[in-house]
Protein backbone atom coordinates (compact mmCIF):
# COMPACT_ATOMS: atom_id res chain seq x y z
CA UNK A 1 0.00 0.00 0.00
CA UNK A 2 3.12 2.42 0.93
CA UNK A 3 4.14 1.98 -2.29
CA UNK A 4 1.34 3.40 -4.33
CA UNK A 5 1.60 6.50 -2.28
CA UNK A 6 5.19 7.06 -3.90
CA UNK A 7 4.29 5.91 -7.70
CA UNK A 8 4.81 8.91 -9.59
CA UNK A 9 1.17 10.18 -11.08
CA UNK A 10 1.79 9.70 -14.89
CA UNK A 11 -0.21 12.86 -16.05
CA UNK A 12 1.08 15.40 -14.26
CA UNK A 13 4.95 17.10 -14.15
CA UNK A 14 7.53 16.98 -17.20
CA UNK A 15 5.96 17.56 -19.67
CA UNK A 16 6.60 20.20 -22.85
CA UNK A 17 6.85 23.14 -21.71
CA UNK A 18 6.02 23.96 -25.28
CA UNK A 19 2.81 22.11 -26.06
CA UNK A 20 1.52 23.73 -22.76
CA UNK A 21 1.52 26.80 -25.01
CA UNK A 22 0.44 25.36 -28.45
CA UNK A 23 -2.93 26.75 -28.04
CA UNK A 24 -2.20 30.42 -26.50
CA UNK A 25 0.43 30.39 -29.57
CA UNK A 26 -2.75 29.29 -32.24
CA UNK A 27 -4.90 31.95 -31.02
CA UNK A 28 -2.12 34.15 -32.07
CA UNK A 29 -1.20 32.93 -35.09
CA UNK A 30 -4.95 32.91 -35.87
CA UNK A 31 -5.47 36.73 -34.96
CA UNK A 32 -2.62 37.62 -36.71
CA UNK A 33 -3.62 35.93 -40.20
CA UNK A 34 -7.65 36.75 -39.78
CA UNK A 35 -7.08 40.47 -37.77
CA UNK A 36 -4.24 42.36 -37.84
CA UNK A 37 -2.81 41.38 -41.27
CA UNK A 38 -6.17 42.48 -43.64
CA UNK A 39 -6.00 46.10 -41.62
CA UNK A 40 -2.74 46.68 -41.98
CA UNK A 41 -3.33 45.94 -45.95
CA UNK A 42 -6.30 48.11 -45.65
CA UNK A 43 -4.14 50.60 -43.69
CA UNK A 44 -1.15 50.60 -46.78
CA UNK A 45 -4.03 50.69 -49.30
CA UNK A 46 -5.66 54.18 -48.32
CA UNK A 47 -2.11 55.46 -47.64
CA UNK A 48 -1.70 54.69 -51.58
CA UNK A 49 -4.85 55.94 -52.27
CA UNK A 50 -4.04 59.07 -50.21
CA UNK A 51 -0.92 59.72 -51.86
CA UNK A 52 -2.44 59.24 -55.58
CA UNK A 53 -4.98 61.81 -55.20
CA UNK A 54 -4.91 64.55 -58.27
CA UNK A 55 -7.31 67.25 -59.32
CA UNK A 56 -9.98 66.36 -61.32
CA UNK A 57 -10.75 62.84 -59.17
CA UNK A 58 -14.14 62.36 -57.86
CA UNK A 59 -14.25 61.53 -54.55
CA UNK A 60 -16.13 60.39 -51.44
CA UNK A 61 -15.85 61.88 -48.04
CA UNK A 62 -16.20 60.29 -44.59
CA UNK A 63 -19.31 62.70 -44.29
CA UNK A 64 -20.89 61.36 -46.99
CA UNK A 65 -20.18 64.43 -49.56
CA UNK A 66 -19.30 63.04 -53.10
CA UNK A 67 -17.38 66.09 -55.06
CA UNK A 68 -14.56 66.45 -57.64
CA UNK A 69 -11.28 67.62 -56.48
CA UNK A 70 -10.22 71.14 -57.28
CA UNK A 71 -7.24 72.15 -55.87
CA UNK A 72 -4.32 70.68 -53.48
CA UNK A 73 -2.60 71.58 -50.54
CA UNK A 74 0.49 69.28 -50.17
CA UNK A 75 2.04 71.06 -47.80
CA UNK A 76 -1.38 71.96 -45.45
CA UNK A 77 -2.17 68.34 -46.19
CA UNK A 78 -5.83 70.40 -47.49
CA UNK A 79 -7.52 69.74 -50.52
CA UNK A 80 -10.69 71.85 -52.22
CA UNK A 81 -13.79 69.89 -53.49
CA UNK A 82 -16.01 71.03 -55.71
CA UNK A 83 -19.38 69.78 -54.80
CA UNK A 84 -21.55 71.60 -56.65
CA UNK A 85 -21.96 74.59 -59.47
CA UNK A 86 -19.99 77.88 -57.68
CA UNK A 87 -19.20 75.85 -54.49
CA UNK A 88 -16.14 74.85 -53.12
CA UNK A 89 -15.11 73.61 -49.56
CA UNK A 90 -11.80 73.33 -48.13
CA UNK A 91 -11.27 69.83 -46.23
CA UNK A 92 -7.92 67.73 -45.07
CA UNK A 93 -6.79 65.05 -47.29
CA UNK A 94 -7.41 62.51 -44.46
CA UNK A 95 -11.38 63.09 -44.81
CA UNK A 96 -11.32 61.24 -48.11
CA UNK A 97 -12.32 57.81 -47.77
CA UNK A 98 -12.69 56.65 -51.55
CA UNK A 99 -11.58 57.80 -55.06
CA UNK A 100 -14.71 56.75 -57.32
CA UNK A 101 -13.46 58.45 -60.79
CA UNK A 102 -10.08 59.00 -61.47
CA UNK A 103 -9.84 61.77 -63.88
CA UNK A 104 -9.79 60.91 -67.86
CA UNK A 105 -5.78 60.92 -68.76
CA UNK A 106 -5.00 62.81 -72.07
């Protein structure tokens, strides 16, 4: 009978160390591929978008305002939209979510 008490218990102690983390290191891996790689694509592609923007594009704005682009800014980082016959507004190039229309190349 002593000598059960001293048998080592075969599920627990030395083990992996690693496979003890397998799953914390899935969920990871899985985040990663399914989270925070698409946004950072998205995140590159409106920088490229935002850097490609020229007069004459029609654009949409994170208000909802769809206007042609009159005028830039660089340096301000402020463009001017036309949005309708005689009116122009002044916004920041960061406002502009899309490009719908690029302008019509000669």
């Amino acid at each position: 009978m002593h000598a059960l008490l001293f048998m080592a218990n075969p599920g627990s102690g030395g083990g992996n160390p690693i496979m003890a983390f397998a799953p914390l290191i899935m969920i990871i891996v899985v985040m990663y591929f399914f989270m925070i790689r698409p946004q950072a694509k998205k995140q590159k592609e409106l920088k490229a978008m935002m850097e490609n923007l020229e007069k004459g594009d029609k654009v949409l704005t994170n208000g909802g305002i769809i206007g042609t682009i009159q005028g830039i800014k660089e340096a301000e980082g402020l463009i001017y939209l036309k949005i309708a016959e005689n009116l122009k507004i002044e916004m920041t190039r960061a406002a502009i979510t899309q490009v719908l229309k690029k302008k019509k190349e000669a």
